[in-house]
PDB file of N, CA and C in Angstrom:
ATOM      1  N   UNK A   1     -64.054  67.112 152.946  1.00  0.00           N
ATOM      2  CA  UNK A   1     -63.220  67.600 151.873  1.00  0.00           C
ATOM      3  C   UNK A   1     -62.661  68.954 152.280  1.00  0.00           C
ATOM      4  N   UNK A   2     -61.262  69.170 152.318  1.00  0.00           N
ATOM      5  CA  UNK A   2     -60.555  70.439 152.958  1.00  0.00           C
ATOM      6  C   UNK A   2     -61.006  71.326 152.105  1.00  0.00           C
ATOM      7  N   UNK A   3     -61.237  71.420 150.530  1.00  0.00           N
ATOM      8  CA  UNK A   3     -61.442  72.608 149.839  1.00  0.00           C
ATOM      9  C   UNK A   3     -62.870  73.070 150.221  1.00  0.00           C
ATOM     10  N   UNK A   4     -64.016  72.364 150.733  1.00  0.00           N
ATOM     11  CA  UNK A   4     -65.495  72.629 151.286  1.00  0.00           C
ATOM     12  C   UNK A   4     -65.344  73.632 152.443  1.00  0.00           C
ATOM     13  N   UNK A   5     -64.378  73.488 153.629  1.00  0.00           N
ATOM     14  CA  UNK A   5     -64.196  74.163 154.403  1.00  0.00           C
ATOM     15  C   UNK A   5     -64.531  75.291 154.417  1.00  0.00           C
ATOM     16  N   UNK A   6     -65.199  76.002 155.533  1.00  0.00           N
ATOM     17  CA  UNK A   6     -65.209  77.637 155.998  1.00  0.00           C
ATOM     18  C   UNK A   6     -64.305  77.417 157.370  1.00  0.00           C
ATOM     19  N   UNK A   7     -63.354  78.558 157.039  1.00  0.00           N
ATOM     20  CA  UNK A   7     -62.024  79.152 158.045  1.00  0.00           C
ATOM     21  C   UNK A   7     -62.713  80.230 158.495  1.00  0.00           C
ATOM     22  N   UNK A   8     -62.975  80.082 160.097  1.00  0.00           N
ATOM     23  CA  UNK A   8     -62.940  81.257 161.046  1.00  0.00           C
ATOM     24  C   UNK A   8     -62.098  82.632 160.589  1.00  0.00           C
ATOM     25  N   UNK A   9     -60.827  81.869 160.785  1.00  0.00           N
ATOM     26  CA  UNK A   9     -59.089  82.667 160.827  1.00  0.00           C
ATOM     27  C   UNK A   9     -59.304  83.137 159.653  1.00  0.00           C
ATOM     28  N   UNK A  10     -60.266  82.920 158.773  1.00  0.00           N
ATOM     29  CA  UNK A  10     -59.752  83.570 157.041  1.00  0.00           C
ATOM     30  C   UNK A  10     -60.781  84.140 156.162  1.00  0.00           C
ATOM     31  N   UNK A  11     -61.654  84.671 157.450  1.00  0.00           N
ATOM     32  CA  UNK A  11     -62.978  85.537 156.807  1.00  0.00           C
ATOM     33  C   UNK A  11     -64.006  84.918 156.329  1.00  0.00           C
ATOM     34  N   UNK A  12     -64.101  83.938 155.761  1.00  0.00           N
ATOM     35  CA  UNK A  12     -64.969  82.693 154.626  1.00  0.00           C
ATOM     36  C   UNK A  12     -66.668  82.780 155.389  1.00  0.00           C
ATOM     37  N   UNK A  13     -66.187  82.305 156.924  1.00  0.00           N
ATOM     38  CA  UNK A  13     -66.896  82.219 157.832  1.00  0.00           C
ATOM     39  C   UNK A  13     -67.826  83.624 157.650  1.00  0.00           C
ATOM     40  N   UNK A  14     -67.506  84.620 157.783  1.00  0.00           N
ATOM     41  CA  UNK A  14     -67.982  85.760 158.211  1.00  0.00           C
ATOM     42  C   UNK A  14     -68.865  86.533 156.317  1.00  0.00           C
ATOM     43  N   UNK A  15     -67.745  85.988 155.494  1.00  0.00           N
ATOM     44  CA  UNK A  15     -68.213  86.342 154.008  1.00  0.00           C
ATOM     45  C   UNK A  15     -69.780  85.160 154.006  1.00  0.00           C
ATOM     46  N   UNK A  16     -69.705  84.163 154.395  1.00  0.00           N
ATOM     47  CA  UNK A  16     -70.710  83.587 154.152  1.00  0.00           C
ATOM     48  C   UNK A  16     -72.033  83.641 154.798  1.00  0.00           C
ATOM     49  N   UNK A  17     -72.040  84.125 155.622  1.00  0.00           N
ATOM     50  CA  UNK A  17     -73.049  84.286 156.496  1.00  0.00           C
ATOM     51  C   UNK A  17     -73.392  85.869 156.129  1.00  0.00           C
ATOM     52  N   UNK A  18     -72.829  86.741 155.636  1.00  0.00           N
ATOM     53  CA  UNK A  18     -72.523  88.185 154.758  1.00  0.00           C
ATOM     54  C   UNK A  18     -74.032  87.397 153.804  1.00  0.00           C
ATOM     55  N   UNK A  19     -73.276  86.578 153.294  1.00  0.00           N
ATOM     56  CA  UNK A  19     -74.457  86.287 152.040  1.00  0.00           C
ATOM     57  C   UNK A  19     -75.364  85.849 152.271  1.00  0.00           C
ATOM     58  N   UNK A  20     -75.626  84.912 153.720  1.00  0.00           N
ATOM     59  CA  UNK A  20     -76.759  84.246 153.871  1.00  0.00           C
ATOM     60  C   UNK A  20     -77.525  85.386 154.321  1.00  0.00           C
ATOM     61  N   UNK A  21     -76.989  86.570 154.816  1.00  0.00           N
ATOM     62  CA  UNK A  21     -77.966  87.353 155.203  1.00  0.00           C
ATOM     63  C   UNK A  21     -79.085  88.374 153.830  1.00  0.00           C
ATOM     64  N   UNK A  22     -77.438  88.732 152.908  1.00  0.00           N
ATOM     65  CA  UNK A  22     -78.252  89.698 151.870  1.00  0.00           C
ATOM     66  C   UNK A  22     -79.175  88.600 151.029  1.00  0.00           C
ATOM     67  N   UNK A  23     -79.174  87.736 151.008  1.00  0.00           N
ATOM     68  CA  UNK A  23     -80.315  86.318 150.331  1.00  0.00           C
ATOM     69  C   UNK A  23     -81.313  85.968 151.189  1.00  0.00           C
ATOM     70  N   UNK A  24     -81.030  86.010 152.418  1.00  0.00           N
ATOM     71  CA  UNK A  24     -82.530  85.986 153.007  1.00  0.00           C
ATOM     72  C   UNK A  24     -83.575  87.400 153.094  1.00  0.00           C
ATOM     73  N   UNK A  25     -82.683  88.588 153.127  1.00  0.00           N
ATOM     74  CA  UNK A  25     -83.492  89.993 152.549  1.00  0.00           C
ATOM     75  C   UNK A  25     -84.452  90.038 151.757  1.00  0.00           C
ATOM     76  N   UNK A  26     -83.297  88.884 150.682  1.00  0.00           N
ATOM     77  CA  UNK A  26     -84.085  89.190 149.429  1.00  0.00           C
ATOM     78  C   UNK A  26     -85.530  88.366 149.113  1.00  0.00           C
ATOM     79  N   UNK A  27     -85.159  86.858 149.432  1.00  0.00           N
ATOM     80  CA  UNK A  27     -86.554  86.219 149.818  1.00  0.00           C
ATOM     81  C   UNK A  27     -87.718  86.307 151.077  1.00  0.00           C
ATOM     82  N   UNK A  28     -87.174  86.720 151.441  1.00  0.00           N
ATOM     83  CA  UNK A  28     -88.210  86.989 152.600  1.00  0.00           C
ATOM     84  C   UNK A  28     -89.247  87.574 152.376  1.00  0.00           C
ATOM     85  N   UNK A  29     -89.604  88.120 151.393  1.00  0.00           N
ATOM     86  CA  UNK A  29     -91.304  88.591 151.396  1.00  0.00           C
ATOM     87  C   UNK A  29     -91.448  87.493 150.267  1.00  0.00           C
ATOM     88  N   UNK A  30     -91.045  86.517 149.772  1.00  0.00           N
ATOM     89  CA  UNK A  30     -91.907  85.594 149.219  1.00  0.00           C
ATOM     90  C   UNK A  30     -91.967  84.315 150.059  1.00  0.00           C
ATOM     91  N   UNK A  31     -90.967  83.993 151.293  1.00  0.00           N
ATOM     92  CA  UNK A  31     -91.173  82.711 152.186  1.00  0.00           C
ATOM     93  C   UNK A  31     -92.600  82.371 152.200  1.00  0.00           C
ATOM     94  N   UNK A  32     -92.468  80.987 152.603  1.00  0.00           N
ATOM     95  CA  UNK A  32     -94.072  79.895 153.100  1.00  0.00           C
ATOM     96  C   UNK A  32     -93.484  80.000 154.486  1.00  0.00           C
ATOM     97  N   UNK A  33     -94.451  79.336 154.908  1.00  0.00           N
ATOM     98  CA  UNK A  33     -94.540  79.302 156.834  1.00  0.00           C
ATOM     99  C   UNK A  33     -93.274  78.791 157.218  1.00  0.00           C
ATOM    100  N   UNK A  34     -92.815  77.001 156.325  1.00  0.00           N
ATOM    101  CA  UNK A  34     -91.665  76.608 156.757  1.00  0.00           C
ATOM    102  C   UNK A  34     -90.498  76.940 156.389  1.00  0.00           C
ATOM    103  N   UNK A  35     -90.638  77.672 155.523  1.00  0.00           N
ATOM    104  CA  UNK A  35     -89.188  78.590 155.118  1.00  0.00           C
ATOM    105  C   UNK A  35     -89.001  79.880 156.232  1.00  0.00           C
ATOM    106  N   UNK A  36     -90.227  80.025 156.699  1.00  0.00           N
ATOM    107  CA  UNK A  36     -89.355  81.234 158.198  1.00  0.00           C
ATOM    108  C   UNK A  36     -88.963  80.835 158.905  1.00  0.00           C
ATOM    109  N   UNK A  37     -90.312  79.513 159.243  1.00  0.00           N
ATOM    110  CA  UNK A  37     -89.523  78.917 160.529  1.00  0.00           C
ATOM    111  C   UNK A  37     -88.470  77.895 160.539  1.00  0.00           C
ATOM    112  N   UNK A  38     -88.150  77.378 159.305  1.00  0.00           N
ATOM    113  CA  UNK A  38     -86.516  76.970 159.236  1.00  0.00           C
ATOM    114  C   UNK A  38     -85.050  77.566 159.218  1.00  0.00           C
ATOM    115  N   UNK A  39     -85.940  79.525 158.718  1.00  0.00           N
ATOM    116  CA  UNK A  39     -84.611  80.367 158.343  1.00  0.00           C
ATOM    117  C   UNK A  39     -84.710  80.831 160.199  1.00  0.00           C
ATOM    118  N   UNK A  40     -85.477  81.503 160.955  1.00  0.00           N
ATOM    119  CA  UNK A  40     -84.929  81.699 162.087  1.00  0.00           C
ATOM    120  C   UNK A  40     -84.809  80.700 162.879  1.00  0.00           C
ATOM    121  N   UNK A  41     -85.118  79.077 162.600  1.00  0.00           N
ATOM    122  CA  UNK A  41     -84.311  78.227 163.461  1.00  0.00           C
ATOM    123  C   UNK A  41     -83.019  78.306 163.238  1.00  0.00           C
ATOM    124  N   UNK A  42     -82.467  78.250 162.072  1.00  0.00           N
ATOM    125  CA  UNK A  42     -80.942  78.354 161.392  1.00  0.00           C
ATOM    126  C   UNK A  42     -79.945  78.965 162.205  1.00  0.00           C
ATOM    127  N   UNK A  43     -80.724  80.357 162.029  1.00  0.00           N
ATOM    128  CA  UNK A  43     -79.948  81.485 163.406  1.00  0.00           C
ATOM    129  C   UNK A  43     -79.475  81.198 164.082  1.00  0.00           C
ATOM    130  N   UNK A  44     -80.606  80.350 165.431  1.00  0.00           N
ATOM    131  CA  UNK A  44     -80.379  80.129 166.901  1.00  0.00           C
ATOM    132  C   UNK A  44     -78.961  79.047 166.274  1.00  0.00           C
ATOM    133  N   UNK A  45     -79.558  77.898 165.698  1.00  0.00           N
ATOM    134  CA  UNK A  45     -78.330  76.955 165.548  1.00  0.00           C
ATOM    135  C   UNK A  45     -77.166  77.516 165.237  1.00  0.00           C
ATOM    136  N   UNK A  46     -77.384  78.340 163.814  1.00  0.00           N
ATOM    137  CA  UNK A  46     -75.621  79.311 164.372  1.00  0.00           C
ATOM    138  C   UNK A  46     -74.962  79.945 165.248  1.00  0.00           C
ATOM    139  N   UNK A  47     -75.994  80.523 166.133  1.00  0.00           N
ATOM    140  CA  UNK A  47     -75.437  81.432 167.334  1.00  0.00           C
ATOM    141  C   UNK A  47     -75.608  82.353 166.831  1.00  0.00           C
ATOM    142  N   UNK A  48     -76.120  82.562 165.934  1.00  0.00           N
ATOM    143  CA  UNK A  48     -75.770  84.282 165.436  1.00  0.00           C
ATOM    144  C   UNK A  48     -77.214  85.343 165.475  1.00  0.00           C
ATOM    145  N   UNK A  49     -77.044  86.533 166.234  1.00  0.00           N
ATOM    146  CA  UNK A  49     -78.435  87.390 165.828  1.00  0.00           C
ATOM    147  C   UNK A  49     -78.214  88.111 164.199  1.00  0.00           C
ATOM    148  N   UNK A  50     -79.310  87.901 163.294  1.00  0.00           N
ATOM    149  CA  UNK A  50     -79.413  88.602 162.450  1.00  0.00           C
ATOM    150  C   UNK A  50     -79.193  89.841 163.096  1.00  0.00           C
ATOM    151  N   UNK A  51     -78.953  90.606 161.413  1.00  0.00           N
ATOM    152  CA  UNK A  51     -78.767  91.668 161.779  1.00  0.00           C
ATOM    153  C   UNK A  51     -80.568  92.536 161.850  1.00  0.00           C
ATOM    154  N   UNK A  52     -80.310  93.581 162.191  1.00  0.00           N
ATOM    155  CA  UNK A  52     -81.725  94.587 161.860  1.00  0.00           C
ATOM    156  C   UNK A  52     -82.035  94.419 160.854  1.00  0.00           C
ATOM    157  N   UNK A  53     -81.882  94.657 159.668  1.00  0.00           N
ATOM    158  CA  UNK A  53     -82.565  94.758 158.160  1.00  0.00           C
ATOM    159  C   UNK A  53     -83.041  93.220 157.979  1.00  0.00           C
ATOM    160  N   UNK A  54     -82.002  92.168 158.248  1.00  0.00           N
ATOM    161  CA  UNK A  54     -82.414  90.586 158.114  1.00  0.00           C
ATOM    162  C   UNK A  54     -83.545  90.273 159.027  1.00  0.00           C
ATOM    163  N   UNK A  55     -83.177  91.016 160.177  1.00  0.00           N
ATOM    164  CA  UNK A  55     -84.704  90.336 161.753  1.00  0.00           C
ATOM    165  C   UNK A  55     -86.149  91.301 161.162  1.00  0.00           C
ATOM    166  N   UNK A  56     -86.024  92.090 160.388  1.00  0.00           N
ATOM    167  CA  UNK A  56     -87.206  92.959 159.926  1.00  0.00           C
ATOM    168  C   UNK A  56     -87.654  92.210 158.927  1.00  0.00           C
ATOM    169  N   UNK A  57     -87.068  91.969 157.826  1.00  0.00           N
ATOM    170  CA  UNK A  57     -87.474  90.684 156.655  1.00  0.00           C
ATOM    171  C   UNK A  57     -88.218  89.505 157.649  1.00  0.00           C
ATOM    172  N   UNK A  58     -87.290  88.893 158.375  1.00  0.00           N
ATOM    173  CA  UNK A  58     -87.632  87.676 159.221  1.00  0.00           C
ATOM    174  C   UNK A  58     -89.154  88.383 159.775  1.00  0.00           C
ATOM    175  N   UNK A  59     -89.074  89.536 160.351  1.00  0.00           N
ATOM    176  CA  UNK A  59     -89.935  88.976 161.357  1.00  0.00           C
ATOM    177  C   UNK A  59     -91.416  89.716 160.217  1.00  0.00           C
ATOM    178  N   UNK A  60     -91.228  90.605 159.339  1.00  0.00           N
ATOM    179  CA  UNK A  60     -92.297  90.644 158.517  1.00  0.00           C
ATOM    180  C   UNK A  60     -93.014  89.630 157.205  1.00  0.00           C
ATOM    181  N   UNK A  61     -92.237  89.040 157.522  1.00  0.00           N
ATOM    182  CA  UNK A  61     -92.477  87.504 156.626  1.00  0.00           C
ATOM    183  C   UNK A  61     -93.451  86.619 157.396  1.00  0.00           C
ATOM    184  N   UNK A  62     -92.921  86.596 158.777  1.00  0.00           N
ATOM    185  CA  UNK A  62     -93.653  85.819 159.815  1.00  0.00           C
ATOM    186  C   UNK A  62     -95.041  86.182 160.066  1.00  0.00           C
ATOM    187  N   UNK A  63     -95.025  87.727 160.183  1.00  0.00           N
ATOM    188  CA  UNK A  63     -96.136  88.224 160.358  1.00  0.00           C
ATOM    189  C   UNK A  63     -97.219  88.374 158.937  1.00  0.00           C
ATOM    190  N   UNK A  64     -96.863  87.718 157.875  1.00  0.00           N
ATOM    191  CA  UNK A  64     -97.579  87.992 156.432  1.00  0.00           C
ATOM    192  C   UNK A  64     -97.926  86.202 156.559  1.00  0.00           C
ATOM    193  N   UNK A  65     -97.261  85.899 157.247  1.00  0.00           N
ATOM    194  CA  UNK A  65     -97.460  84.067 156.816  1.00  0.00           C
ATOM    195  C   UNK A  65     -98.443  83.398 158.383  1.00  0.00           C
ATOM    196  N   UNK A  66     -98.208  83.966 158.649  1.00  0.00           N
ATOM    197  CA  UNK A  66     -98.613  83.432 160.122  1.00  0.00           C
ATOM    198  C   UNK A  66    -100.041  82.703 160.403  1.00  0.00           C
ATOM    199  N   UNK A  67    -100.660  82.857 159.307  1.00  0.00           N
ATOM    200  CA  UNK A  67    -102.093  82.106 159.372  1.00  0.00           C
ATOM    201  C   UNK A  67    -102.250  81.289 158.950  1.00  0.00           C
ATOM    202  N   UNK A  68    -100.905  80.884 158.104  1.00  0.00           N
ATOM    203  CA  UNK A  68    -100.872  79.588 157.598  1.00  0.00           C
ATOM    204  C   UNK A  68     -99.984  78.605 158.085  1.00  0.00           C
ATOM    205  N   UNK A  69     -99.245  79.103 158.982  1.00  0.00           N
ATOM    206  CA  UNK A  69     -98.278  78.375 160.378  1.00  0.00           C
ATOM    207  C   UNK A  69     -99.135  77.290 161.017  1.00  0.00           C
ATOM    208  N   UNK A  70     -98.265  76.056 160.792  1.00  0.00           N
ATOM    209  CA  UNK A  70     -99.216  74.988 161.984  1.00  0.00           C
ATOM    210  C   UNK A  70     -98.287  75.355 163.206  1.00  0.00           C
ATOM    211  N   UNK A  71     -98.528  74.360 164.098  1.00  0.00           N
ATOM    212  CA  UNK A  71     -97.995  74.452 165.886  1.00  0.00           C
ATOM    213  C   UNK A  71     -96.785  74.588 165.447  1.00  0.00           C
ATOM    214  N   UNK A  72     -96.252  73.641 164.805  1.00  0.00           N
ATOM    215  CA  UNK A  72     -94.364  73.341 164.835  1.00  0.00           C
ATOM    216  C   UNK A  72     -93.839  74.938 164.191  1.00  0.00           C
ATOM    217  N   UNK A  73     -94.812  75.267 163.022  1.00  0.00           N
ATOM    218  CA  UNK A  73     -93.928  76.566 162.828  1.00  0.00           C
ATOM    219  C   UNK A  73     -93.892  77.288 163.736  1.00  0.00           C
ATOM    220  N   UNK A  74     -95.136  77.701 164.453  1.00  0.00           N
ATOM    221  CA  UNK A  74     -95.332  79.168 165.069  1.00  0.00           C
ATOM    222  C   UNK A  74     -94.176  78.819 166.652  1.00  0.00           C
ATOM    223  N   UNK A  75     -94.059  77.793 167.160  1.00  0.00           N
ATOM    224  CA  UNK A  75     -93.914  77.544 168.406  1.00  0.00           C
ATOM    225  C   UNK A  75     -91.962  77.077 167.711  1.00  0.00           C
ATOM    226  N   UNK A  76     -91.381  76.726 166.933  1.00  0.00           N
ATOM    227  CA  UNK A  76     -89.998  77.221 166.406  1.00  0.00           C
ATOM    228  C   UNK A  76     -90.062  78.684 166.001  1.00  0.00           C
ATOM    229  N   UNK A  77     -90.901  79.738 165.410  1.00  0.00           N
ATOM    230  CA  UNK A  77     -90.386  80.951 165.518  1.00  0.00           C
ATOM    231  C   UNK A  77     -90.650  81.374 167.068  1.00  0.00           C
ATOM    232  N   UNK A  78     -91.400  81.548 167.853  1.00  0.00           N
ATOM    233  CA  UNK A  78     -91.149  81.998 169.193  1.00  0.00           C
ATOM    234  C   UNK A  78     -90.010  80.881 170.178  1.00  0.00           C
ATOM    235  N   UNK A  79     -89.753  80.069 169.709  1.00  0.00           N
ATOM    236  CA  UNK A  79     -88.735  79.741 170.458  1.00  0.00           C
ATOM    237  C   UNK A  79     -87.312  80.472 169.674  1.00  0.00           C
ATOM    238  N   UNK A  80     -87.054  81.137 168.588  1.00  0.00           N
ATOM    239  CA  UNK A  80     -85.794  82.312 168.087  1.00  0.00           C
ATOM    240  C   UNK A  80     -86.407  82.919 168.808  1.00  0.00           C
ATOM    241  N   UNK A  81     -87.259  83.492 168.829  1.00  0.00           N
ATOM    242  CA  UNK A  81     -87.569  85.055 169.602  1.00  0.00           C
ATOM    243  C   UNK A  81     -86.787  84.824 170.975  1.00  0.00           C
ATOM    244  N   UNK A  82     -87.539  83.894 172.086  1.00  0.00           N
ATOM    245  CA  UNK A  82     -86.743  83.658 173.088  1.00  0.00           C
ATOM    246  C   UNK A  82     -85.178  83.433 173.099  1.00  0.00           C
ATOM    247  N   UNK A  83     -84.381  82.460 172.124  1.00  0.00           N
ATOM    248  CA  UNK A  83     -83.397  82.203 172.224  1.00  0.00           C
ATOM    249  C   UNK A  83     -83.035  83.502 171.913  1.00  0.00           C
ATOM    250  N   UNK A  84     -83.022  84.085 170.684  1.00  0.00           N
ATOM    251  CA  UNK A  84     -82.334  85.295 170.588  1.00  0.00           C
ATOM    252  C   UNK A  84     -82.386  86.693 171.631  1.00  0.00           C
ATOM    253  N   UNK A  85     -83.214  86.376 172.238  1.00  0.00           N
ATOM    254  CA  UNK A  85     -83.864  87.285 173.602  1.00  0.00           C
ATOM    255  C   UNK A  85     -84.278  88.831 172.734  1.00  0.00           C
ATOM    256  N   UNK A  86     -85.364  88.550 172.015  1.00  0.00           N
ATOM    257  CA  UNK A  86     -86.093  89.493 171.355  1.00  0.00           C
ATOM    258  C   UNK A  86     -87.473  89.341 171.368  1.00  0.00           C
ATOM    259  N   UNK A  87     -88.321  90.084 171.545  1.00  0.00           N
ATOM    260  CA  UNK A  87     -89.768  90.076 171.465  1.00  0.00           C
ATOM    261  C   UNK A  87     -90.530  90.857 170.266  1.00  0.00           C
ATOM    262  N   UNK A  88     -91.231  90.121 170.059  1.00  0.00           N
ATOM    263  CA  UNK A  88     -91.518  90.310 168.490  1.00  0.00           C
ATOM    264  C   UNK A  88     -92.693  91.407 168.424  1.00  0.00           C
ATOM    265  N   UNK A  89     -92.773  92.427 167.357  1.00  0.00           N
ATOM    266  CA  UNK A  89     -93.271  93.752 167.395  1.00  0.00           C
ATOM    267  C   UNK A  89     -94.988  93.367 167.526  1.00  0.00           C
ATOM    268  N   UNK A  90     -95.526  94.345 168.189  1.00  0.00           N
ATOM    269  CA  UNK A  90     -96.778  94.156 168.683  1.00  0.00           C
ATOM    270  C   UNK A  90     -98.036  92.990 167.670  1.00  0.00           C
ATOM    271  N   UNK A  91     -97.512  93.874 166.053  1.00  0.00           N
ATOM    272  CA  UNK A  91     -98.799  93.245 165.475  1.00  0.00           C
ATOM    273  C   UNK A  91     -98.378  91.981 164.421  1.00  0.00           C
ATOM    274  N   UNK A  92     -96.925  91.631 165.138  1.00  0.00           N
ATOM    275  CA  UNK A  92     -96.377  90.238 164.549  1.00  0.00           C
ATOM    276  C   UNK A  92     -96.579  89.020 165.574  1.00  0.00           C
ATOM    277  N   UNK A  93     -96.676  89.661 167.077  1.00  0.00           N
ATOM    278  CA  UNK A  93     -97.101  89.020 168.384  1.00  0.00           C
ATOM    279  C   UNK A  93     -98.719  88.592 168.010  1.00  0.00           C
ATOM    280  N   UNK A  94     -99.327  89.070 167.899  1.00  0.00           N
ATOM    281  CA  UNK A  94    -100.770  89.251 167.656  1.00  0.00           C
ATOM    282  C   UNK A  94    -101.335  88.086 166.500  1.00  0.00           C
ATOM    283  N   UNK A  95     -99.968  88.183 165.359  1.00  0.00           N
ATOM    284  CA  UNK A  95    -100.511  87.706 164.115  1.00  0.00           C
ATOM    285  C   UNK A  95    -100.195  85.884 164.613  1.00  0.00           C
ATOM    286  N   UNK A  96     -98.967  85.874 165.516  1.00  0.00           N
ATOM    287  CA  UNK A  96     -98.423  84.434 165.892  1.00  0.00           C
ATOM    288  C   UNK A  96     -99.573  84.159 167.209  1.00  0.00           C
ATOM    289  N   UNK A  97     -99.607  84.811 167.990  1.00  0.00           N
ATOM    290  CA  UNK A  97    -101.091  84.627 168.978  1.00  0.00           C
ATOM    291  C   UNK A  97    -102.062  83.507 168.276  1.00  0.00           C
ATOM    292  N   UNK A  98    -102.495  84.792 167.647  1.00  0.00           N
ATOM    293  CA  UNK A  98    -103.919  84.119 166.905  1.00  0.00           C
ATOM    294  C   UNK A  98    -103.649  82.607 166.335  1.00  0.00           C
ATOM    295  N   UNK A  99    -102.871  82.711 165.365  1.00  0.00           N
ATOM    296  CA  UNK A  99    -102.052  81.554 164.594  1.00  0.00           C
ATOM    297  C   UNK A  99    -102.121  80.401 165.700  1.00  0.00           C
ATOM    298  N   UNK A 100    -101.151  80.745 166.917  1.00  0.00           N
ATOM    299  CA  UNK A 100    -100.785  79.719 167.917  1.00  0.00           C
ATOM    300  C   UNK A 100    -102.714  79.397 168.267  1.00  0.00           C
ATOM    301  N   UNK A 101    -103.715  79.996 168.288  1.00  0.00           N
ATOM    302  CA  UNK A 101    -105.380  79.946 168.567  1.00  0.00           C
ATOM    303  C   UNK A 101    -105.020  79.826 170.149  1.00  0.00           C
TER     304      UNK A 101
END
């Protein structure tokens, strides 16, 4: 349907992903395991690096949930880390470690 469309050429693109970011801010300290690791799979599939304030939500969400991560979550958030070519802050590494056992 042409009216569904997001236009590159006409900002839509760039307004929407604007929003997907200030909405994932905002949930991110209440995510479950598969809501992180579906929101930073999302990313890689867009191509896009969050920004700082969004990868700090992301990655402190991860690190509050992480004990309740089975394999598929913890091993899709370190595969964003890699794709996005970022390494995740010492005691969010630690919290996915353990998690990963």
């Amino acid at each position: 349907h042409e009216a569904g469309r997001l236009d590159a050429a006409d900002g839509s693109v760039d307004d929407a992903l604007a929003a997907l970011e200030t909405d994932t801010i905002r949930v991110a300290p209440k995510m479950k395991p598969q809501e992180v690791s579906n929101t930073v799979w999302a990313y890689v599939a867009l191509r896009r690096m969050p920004d700082d304030k969004t990868w700090a939500a992301l990655e402190s969400a991860a690190r509050r949930v992480a004990q309740e991560m089975n394999p598929q979550n913890v091993a899709n958030v370190m595969w964003a880390y890699s794709k996005l070519e970022r390494m995740p802050d010492d005691t969010t590494w630690a919290a996915l470690e353990t998690a990963a056992g």
